[in-house]
N, C-alpha and C. Protein backbone atom coordinates (compact mmCIF):
# COMPACT_ATOMS: atom_id res chain seq x y z
N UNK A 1 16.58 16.80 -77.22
CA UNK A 1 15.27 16.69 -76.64
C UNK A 1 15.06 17.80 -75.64
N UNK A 2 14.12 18.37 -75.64
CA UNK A 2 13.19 19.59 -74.73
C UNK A 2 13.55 18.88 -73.44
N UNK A 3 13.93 19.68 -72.23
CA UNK A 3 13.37 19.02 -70.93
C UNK A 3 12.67 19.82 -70.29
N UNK A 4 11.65 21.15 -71.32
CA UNK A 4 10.89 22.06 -70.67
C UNK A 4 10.13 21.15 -69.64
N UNK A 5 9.45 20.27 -69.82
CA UNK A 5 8.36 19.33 -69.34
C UNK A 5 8.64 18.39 -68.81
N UNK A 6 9.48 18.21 -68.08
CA UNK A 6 10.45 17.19 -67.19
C UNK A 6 10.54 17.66 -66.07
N UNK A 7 10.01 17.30 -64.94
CA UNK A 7 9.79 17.67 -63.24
C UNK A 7 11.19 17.43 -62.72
N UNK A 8 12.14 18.08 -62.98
CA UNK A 8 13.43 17.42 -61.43
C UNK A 8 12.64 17.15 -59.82
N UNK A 9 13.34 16.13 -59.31
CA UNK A 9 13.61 16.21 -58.37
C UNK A 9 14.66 16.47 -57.59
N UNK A 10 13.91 17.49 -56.60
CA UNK A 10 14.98 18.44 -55.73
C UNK A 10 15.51 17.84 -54.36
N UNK A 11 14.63 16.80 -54.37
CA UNK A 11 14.64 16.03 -52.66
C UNK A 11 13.76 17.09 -51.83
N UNK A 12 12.70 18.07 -51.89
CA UNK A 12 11.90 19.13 -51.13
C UNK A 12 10.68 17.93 -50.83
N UNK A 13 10.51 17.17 -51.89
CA UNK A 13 8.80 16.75 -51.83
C UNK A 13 9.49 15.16 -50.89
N UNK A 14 7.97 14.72 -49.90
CA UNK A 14 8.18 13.75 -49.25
C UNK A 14 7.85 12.60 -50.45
N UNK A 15 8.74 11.44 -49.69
CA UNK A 15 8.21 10.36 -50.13
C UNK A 15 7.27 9.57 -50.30
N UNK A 16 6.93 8.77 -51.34
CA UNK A 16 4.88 8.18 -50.99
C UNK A 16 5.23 7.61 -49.91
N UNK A 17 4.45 7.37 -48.84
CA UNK A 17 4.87 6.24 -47.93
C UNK A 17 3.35 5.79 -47.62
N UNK A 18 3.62 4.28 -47.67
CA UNK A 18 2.58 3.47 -47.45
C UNK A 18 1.97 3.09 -46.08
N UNK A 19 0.60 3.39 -46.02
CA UNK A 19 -0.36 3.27 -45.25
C UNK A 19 0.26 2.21 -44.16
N UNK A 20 0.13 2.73 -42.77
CA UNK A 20 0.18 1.67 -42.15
C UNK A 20 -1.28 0.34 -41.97
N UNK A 21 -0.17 -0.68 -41.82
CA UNK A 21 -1.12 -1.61 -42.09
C UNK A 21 -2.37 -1.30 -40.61
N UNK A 22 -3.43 -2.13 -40.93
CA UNK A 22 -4.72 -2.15 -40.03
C UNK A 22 -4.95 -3.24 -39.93
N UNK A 23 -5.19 -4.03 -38.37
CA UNK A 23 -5.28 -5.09 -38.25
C UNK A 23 -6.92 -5.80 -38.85
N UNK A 24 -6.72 -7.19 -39.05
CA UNK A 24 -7.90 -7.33 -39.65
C UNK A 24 -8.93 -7.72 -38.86
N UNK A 25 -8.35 -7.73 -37.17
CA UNK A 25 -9.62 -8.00 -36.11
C UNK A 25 -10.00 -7.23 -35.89
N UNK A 26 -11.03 -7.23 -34.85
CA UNK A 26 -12.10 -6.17 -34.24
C UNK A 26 -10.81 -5.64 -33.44
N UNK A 27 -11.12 -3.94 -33.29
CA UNK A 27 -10.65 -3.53 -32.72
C UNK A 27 -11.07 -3.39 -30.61
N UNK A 28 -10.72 -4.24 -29.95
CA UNK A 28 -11.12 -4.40 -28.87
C UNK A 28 -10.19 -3.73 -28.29
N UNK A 29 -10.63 -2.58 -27.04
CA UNK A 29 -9.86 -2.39 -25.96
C UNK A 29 -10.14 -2.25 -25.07
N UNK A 30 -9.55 -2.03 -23.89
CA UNK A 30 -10.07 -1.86 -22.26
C UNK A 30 -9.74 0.07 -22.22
N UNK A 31 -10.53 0.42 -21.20
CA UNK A 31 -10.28 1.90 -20.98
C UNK A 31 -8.59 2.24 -21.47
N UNK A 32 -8.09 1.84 -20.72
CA UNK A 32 -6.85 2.20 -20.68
C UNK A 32 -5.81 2.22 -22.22
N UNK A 33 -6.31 0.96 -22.91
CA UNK A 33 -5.82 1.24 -24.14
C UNK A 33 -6.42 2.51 -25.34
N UNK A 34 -7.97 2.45 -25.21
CA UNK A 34 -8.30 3.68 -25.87
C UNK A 34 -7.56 4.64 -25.55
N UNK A 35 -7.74 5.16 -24.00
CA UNK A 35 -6.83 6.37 -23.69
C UNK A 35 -5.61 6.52 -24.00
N UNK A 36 -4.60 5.09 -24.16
CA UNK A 36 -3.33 5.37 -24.40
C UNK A 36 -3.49 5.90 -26.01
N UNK A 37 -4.44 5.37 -26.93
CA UNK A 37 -4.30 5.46 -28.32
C UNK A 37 -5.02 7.06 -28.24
N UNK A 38 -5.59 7.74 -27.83
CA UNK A 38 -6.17 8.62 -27.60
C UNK A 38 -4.95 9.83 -27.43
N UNK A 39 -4.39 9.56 -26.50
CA UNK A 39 -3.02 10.27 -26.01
C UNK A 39 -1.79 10.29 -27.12
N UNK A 40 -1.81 9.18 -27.76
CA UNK A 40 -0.60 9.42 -28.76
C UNK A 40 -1.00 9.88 -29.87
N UNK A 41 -2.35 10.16 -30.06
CA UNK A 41 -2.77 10.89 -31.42
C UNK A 41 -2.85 12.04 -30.94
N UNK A 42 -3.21 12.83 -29.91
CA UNK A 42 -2.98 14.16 -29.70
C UNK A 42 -1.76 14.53 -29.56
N UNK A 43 -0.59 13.65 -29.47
CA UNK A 43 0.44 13.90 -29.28
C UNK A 43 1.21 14.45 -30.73
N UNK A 44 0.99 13.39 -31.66
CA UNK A 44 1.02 13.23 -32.92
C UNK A 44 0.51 14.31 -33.30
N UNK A 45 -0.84 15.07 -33.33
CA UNK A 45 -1.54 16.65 -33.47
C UNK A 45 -0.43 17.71 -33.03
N UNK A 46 -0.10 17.43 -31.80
CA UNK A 46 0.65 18.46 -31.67
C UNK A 46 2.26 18.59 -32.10
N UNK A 47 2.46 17.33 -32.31
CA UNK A 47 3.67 17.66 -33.18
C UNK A 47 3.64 18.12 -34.73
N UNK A 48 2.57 17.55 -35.51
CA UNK A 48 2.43 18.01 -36.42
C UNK A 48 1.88 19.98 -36.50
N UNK A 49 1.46 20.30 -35.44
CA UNK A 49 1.45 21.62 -35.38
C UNK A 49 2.47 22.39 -34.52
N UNK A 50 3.58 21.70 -34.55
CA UNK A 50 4.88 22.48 -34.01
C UNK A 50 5.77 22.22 -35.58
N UNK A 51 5.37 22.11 -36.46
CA UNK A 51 5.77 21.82 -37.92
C UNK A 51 5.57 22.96 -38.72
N UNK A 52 6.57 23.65 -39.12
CA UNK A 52 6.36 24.78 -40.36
C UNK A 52 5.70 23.97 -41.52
N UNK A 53 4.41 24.30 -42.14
CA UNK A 53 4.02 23.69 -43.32
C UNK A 53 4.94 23.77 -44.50
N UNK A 54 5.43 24.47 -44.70
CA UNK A 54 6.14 24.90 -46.15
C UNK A 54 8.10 24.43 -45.55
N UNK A 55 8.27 24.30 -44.40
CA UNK A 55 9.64 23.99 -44.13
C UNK A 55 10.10 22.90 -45.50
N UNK A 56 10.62 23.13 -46.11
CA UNK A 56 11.41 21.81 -46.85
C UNK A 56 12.24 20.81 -46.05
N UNK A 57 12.99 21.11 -45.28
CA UNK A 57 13.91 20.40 -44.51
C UNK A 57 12.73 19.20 -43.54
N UNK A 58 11.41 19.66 -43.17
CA UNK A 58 10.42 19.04 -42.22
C UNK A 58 9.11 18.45 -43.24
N UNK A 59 9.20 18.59 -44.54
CA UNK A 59 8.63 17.85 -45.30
C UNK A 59 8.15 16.60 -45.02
N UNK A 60 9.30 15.53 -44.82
CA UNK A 60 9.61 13.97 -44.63
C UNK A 60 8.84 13.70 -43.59
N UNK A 61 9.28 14.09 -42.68
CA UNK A 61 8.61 14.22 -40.84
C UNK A 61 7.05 14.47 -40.94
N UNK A 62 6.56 15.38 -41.55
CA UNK A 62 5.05 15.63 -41.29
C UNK A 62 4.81 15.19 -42.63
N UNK A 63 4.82 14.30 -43.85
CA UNK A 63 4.24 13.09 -44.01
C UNK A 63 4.18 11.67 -43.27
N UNK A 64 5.07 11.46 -42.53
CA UNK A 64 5.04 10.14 -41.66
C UNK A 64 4.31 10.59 -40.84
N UNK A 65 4.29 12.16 -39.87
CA UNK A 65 3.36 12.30 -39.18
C UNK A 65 1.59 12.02 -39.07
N UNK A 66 1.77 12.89 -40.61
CA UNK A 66 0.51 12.70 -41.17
C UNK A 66 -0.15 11.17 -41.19
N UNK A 67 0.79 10.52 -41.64
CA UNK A 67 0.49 8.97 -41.67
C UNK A 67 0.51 8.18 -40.57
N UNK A 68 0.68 8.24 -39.76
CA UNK A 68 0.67 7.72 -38.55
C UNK A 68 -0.64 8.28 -38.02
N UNK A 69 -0.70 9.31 -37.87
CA UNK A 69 -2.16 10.52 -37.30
C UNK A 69 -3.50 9.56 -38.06
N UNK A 70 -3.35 9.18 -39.52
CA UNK A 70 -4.27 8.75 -39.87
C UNK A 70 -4.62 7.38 -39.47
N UNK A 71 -3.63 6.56 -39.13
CA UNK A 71 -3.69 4.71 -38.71
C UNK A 71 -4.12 5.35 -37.22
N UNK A 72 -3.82 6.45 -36.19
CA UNK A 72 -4.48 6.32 -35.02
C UNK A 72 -6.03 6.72 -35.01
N UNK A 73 -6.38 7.48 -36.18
CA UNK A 73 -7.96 7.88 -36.08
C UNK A 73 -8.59 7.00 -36.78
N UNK A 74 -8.09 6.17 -37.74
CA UNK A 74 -8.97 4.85 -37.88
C UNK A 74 -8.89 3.91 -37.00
N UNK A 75 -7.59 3.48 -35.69
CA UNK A 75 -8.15 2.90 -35.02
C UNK A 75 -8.92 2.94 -33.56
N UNK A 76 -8.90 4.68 -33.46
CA UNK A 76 -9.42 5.05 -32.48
C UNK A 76 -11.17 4.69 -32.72
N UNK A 77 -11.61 5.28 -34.74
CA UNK A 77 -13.21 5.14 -34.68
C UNK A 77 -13.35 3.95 -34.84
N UNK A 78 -12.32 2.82 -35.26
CA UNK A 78 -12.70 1.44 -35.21
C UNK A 78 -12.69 0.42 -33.62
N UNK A 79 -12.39 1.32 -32.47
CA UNK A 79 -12.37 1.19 -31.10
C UNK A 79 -13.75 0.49 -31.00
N UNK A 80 -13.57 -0.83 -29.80
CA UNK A 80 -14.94 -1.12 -29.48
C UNK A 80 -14.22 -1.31 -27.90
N UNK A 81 -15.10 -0.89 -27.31
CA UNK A 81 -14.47 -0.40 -25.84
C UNK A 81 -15.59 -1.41 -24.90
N UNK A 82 -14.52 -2.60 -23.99
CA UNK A 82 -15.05 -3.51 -23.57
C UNK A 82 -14.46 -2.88 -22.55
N UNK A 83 -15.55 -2.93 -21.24
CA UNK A 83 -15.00 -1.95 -20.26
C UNK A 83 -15.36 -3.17 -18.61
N UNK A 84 -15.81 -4.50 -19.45
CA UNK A 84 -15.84 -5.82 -18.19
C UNK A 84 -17.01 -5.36 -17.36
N UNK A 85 -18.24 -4.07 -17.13
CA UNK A 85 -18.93 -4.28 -16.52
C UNK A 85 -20.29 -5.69 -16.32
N UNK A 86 -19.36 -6.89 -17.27
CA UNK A 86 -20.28 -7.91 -16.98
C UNK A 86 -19.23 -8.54 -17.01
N UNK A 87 -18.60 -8.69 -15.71
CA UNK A 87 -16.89 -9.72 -15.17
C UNK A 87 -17.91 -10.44 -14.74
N UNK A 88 -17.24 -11.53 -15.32
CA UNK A 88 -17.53 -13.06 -14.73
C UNK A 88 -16.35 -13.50 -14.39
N UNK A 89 -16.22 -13.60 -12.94
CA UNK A 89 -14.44 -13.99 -12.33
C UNK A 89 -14.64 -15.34 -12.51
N UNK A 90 -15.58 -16.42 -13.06
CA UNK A 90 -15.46 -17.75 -13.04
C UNK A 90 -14.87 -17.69 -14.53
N UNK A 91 -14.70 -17.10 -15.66
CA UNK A 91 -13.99 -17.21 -16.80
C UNK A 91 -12.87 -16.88 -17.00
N UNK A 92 -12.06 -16.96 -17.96
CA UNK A 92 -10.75 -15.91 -18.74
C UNK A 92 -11.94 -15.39 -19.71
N UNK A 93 -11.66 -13.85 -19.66
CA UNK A 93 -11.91 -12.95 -20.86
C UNK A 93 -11.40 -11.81 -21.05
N UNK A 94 -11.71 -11.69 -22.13
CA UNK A 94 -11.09 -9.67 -22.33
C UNK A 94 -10.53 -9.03 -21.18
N UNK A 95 -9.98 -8.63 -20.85
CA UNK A 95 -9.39 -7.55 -19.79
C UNK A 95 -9.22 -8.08 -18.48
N UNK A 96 -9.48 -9.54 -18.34
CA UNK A 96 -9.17 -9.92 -16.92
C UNK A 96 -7.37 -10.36 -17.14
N UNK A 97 -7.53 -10.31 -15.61
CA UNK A 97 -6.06 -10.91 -15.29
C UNK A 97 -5.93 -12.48 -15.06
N UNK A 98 -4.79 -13.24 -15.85
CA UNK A 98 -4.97 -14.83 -15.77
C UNK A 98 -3.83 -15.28 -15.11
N UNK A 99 -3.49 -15.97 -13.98
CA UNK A 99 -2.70 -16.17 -13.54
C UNK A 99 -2.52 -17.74 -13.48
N UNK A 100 -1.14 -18.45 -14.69
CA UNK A 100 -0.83 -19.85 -14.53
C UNK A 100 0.30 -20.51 -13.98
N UNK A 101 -0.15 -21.55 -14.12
CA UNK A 101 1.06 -22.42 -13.86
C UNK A 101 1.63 -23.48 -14.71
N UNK A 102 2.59 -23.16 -15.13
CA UNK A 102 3.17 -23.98 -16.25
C UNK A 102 3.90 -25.31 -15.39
N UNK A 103 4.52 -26.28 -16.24
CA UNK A 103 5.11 -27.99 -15.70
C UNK A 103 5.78 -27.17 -14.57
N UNK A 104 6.76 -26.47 -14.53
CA UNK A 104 7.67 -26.81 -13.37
C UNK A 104 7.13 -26.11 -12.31
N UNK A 105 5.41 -25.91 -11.95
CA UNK A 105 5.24 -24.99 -11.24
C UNK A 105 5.42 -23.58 -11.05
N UNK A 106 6.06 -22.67 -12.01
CA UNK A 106 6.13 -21.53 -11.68
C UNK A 106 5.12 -20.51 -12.06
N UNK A 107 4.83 -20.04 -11.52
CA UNK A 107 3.27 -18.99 -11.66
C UNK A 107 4.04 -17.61 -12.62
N UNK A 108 2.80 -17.61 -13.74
CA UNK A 108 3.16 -16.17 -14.71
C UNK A 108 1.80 -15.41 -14.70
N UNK A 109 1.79 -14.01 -14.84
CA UNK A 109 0.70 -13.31 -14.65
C UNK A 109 0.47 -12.37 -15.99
N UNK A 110 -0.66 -12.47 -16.55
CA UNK A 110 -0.75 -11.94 -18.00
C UNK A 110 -2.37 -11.05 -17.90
N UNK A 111 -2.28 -10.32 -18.23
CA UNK A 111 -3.65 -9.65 -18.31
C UNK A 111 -4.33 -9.39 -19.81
N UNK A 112 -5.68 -9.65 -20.68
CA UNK A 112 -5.61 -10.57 -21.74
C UNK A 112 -6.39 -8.78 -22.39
N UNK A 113 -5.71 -8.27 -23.55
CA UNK A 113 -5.97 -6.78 -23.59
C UNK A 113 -5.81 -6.48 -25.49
N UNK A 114 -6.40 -5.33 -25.68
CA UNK A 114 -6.47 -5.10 -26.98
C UNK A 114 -4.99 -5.26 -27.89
N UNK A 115 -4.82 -5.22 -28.92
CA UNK A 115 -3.42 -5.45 -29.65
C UNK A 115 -3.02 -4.24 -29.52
N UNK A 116 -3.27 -2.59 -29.32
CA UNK A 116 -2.41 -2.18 -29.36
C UNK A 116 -2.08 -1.69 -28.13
N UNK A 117 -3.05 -2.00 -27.06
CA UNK A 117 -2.02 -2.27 -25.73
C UNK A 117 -1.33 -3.36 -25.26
N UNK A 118 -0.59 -4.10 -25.81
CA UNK A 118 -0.50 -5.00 -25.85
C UNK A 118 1.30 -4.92 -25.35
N UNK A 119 2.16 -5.78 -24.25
CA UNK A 119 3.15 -5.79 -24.13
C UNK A 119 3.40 -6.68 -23.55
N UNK A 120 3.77 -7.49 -23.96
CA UNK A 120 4.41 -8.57 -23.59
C UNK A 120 5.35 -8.88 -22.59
N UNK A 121 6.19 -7.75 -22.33
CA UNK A 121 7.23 -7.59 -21.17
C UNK A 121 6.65 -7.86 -20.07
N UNK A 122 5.59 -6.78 -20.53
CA UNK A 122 4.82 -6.45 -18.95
C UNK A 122 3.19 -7.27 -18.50
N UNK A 123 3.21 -8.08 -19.13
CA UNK A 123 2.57 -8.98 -19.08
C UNK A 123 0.66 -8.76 -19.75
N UNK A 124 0.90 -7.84 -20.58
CA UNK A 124 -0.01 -7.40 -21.37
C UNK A 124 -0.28 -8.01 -22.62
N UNK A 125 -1.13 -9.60 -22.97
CA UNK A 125 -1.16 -9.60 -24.06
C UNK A 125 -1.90 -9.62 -24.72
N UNK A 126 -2.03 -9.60 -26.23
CA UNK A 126 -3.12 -9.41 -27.08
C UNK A 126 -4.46 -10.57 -27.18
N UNK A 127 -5.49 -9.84 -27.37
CA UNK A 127 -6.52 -11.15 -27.09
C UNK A 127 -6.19 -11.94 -28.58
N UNK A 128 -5.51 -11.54 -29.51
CA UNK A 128 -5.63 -12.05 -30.71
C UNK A 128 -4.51 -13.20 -30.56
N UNK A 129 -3.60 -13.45 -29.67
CA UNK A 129 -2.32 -13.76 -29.47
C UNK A 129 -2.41 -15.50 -29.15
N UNK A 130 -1.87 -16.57 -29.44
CA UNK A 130 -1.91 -17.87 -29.14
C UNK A 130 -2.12 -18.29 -27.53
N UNK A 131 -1.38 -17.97 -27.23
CA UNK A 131 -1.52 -17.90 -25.32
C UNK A 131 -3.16 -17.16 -25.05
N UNK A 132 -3.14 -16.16 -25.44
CA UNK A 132 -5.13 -15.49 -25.02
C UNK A 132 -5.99 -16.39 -25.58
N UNK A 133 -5.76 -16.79 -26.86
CA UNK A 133 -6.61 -17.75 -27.42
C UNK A 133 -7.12 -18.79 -26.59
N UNK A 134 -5.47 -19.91 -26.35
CA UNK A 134 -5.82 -20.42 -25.62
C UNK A 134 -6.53 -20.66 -23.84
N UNK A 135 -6.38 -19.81 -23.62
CA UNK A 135 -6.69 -19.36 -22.09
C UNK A 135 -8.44 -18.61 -22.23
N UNK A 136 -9.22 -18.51 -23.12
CA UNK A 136 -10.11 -17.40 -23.20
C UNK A 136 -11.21 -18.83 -23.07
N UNK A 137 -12.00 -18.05 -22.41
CA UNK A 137 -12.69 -19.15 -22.02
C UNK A 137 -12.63 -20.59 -20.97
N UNK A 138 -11.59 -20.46 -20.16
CA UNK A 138 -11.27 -21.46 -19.69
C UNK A 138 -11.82 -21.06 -18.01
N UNK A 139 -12.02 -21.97 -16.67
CA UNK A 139 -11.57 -21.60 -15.73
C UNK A 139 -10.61 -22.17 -15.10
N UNK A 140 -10.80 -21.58 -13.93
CA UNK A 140 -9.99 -21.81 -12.95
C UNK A 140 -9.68 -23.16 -12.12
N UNK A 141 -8.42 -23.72 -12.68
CA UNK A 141 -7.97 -25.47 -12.76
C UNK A 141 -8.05 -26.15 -13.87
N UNK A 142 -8.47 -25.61 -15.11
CA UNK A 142 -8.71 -25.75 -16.68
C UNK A 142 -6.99 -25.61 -17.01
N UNK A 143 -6.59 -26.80 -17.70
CA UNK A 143 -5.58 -26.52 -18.38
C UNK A 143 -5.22 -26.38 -19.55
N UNK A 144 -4.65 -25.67 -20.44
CA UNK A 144 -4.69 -24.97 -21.71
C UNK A 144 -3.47 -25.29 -22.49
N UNK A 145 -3.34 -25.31 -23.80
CA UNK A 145 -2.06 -26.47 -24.63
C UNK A 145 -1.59 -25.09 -25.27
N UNK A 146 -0.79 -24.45 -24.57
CA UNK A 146 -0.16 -22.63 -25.67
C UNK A 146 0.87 -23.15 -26.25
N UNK A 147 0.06 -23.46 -27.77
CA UNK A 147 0.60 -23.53 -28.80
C UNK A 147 2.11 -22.56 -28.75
N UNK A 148 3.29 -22.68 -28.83
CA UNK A 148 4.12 -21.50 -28.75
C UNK A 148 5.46 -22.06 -29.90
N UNK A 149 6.34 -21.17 -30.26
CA UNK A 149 7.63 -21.36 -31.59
C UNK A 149 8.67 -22.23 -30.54
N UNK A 150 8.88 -21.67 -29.46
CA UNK A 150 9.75 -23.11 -28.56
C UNK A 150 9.38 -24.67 -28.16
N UNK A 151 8.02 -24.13 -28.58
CA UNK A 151 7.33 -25.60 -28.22
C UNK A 151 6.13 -25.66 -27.20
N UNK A 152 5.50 -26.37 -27.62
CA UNK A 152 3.87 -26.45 -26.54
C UNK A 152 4.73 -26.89 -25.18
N UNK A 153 3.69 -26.34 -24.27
CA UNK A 153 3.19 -26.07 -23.18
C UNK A 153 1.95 -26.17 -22.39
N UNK A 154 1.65 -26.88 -21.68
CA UNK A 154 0.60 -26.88 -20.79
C UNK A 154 0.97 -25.96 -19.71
N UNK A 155 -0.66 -25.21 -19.65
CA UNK A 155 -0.12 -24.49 -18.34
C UNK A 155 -1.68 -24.57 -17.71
N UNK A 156 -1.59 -24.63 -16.71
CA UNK A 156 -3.06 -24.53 -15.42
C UNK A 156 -3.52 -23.12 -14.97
N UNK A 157 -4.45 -22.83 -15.21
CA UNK A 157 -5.27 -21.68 -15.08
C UNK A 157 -5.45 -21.57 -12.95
N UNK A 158 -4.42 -21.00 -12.63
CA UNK A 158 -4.52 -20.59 -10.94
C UNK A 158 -5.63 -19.89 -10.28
N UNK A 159 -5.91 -18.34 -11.47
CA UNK A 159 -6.41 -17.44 -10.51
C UNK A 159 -6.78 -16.78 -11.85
N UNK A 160 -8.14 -15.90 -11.82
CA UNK A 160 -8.82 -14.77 -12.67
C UNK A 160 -9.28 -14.09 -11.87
N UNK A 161 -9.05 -12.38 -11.96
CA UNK A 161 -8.81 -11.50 -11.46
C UNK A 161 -9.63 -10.47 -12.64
N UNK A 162 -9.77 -9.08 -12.23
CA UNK A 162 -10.11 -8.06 -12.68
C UNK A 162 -9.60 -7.27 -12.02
N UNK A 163 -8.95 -6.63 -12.97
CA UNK A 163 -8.19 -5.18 -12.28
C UNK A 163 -9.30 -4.35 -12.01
N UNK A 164 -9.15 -3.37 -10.81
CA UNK A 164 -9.94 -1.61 -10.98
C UNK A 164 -9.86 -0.97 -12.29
C-alpha cells in the first residue's frame, strides 16, 4: 500500500484542546473582578506575543494560550458590571460584605462577588454559590439555612457593609 497520502505525525502540531467551559449564569462582577479578568487577559496577550509563531517546541503553549485568551474575551464581553451605586445597607446583595454568626457564635466575614472573583479562602464568594444564595436578600438578624456537604447550618446575618 502507497503511504504517499498518509500525514505522519511529528509531535510539531498542537493538540485539539477543548474550549474552556463558560458558565451558564450571567456574568456579574464588581469593579475589581472585571479588572482582575481584564489584567490576566493582557497578561495572556503578552505572553502569547513573547511566543515565536513558527517555534515547534512552543506550539503546545500558544494553543492553550490561545485558548484561554479566548474564554477571557468572552467573559470579559459577557461582563455585566454591578458597581452597588444603588447600596441598600438594609439588604445582602451583590458586592456587599455579610457578616454572620453561626450556632456556636463565631462571626465569619464573606463578601458576595462574581464567580470569577471568587475565593473562598479569602472570604470572596460567588453570588452563584449555596451560602450567597442563601444570604441574598436577607437582613440584618434574618437567619439563613446554608445548605452545605458537612451539613446544614444556620447562621444569623450580624452586619452588611459595602466596601469603597
Amino acid at each position: 500500500m502507497s503511504r504517499a497520502h498518509v500525514r505522519e505525525v511529528d509531535g510539531d502540531e498542537p493538540e485539539d484542546l477543548p474550549e474552556l467551559p463558560l458558565s451558564p449564569h450571567p456574568n456579574y462582577v464588581t469593579p475589581r473582578g472585571l479588572a482582575l479578568l481584564e489584567a490576566r487577559r493582557d497578561a495572556i496577550e503578552a505572553d502569547i506575543a513573547a511566543i515565536a509563531a513558527d517555534a515547534a517546541d512552543r506550539r503546545q503553549r500558544r494553543a492553550s494560550l490561545d485558548r484561554e485568551l479566548r474564554w477571557l474575551q468572552a467573559r470579559i464581553a459577557a461582563a455585566q458590571l454591578v458597581n452597588g451605586t444603588t447600596r441598600d445597607s438594609s439588604k445582602v446583595a451583590f458586592g456587599a460584605e455579610v457578616a454572620v454568626l453561626d450556632d456556636d457564635n463565631l462571626e465569619s466575614r464573606y463578601r458576595i462577588v462574581g464567580e470569577d472573583e471568587a475565593d473562598p479562602d479569602a472570604g470572596l464568594i460567588s453570588w452563584t454559590s449555596p451560602l450567597a444564595r442563601a444570604l441574598i436578600g436577607l437582613q440584618v438578624g434574618d437567619v439563613a439555612l446554608w445548605q452545605r456537604p458537612a451539613g446544614d447550618r444556620d447562621i444569623e446575618i450580624s452586619a452588611i457593609r459595602w466596601p469603597a
